[in-house]
N, C-alpha and C. Protein backbone atom coordinates (compact mmCIF):
# COMPACT_ATOMS: atom_id res chain seq x y z
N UNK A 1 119.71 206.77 187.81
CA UNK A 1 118.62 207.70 187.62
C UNK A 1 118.44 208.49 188.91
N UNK A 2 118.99 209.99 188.98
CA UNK A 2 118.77 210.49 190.64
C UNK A 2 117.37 211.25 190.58
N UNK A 3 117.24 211.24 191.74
CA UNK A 3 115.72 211.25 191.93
C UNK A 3 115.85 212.67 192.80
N UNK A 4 115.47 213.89 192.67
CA UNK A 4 115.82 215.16 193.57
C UNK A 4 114.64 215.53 194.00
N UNK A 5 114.54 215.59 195.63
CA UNK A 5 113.63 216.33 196.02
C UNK A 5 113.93 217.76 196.34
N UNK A 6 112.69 218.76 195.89
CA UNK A 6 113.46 220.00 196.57
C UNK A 6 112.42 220.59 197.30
N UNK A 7 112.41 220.16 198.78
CA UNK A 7 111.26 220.96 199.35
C UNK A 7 111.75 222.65 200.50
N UNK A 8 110.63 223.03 199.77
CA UNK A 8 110.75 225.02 200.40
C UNK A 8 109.61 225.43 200.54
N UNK A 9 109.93 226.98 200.82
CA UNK A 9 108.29 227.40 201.43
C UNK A 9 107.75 227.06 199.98
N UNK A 10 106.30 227.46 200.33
CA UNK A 10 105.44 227.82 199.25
C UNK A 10 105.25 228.89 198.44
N UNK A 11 105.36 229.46 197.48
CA UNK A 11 105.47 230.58 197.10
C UNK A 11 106.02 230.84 195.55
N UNK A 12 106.69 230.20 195.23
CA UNK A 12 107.56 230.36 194.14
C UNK A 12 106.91 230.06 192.58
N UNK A 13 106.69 230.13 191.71
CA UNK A 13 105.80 230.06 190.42
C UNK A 13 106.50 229.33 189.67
N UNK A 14 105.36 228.57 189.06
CA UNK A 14 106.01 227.61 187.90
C UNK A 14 107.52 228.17 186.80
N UNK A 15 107.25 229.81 186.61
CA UNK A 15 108.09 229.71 186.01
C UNK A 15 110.05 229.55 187.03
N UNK A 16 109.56 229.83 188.39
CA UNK A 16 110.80 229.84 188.87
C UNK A 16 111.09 228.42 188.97
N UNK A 17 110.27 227.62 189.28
CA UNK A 17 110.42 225.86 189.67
C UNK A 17 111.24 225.58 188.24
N UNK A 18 110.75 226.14 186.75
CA UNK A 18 110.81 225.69 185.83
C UNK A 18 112.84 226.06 185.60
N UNK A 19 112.65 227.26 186.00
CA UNK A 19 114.35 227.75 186.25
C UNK A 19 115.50 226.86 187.24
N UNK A 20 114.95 226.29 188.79
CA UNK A 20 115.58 225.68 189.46
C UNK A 20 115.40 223.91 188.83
N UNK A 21 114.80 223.61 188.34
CA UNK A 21 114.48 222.19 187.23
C UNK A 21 115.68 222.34 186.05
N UNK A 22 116.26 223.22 185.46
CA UNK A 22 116.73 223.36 184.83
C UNK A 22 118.51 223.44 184.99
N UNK A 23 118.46 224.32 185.76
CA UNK A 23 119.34 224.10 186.65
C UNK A 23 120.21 223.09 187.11
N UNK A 24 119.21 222.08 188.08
CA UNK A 24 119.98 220.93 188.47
C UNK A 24 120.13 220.08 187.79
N UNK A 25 118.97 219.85 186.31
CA UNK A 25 119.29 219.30 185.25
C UNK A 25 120.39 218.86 184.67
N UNK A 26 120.94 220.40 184.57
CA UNK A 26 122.04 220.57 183.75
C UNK A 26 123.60 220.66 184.63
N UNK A 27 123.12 220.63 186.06
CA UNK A 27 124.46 220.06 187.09
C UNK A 27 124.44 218.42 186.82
N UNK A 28 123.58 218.14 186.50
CA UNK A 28 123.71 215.92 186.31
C UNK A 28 124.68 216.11 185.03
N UNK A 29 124.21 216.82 183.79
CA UNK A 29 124.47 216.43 182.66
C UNK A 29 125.90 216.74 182.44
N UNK A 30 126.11 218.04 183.58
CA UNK A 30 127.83 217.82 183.28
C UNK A 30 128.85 216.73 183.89
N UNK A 31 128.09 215.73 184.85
CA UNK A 31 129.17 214.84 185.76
C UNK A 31 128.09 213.70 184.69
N UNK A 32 127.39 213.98 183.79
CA UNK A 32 127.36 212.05 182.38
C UNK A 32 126.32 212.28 182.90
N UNK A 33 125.04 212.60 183.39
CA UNK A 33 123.77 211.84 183.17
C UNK A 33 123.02 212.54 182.65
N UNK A 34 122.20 211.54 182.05
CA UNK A 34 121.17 211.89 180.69
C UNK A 34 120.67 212.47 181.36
N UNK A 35 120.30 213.70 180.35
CA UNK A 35 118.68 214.85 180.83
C UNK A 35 117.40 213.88 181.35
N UNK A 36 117.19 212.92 180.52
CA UNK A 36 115.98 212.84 180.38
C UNK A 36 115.84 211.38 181.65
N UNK A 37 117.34 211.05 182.28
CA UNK A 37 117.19 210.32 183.79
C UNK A 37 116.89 211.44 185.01
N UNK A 38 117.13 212.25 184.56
CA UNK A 38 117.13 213.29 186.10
C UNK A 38 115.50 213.71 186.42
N UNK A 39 114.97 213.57 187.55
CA UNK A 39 113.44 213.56 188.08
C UNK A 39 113.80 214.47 189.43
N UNK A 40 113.11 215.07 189.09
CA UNK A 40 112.59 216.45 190.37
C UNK A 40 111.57 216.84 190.78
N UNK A 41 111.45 216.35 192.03
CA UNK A 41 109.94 216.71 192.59
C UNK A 41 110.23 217.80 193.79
N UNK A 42 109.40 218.64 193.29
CA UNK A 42 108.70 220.03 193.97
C UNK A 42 107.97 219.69 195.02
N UNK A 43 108.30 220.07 196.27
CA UNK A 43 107.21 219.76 197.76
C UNK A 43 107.38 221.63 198.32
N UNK A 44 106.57 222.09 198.08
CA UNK A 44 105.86 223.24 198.50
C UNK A 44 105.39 222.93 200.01
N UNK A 45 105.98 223.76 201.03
CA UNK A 45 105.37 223.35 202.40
C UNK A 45 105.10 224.43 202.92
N UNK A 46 103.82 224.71 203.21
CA UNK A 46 103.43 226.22 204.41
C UNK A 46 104.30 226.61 205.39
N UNK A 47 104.74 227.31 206.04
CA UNK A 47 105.38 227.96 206.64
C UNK A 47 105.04 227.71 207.87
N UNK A 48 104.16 227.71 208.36
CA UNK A 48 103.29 226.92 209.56
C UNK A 48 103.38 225.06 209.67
N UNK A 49 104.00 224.49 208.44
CA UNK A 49 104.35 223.54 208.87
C UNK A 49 106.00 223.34 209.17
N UNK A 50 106.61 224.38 208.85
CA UNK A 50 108.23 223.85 208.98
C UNK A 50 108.57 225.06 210.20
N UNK A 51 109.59 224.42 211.19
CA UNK A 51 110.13 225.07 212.04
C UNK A 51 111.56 225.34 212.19
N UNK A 52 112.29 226.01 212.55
CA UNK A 52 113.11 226.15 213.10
C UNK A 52 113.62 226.19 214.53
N UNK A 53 114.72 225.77 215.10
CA UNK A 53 114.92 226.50 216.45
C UNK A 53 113.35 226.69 217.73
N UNK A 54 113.01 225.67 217.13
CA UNK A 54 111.06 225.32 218.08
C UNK A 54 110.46 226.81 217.78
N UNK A 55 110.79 227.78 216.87
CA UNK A 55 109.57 228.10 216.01
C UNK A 55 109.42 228.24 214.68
N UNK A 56 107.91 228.35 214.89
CA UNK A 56 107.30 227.97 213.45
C UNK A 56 107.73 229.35 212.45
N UNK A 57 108.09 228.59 211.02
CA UNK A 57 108.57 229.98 209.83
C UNK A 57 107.35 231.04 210.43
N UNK A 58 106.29 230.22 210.26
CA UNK A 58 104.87 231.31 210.27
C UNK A 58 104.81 232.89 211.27
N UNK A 59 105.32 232.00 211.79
CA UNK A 59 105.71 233.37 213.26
C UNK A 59 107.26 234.08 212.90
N UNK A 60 107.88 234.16 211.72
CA UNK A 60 108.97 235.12 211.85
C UNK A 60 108.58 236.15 211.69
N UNK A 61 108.87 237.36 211.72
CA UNK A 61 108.58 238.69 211.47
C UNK A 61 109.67 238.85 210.23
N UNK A 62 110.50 238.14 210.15
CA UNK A 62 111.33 238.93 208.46
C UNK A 62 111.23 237.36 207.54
N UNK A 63 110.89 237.50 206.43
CA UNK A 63 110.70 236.92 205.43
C UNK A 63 111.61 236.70 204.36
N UNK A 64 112.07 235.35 204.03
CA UNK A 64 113.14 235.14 203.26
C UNK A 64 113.93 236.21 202.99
């Protein structure tokens, strides 16, 4: 039963989560595992909490 975390900025809408859920879904189901074993949890993180290179996303000036 794989268990996927997918954490990114914050920003993205149910219907896109609902598109990338689907997605990796259906990457299990072609190497044998059941749809309904595959679990994906969504971690939405502010930009001010994740850094790069000792600075914070929050402070880039260009955006994804």
């Amino acid at each position: 039963m794989p268990v996927v975390i997918v954490e990114m900025w914050e920003g993205r809408t149910t219907k896109q989560k609902g598109q990338l859920a689907k997605g990796i879904t259906e990457e299990f189901c072609k190497i044998g595992v059941p749809r309904d074993h595959v679990h994906i949890i969504f971690k939405d993180n502010m930009k001010s909490n994740w850094a790069t290179g000792g600075k914070l996303a929050s402070e880039e000036q260009q955006h994804q």
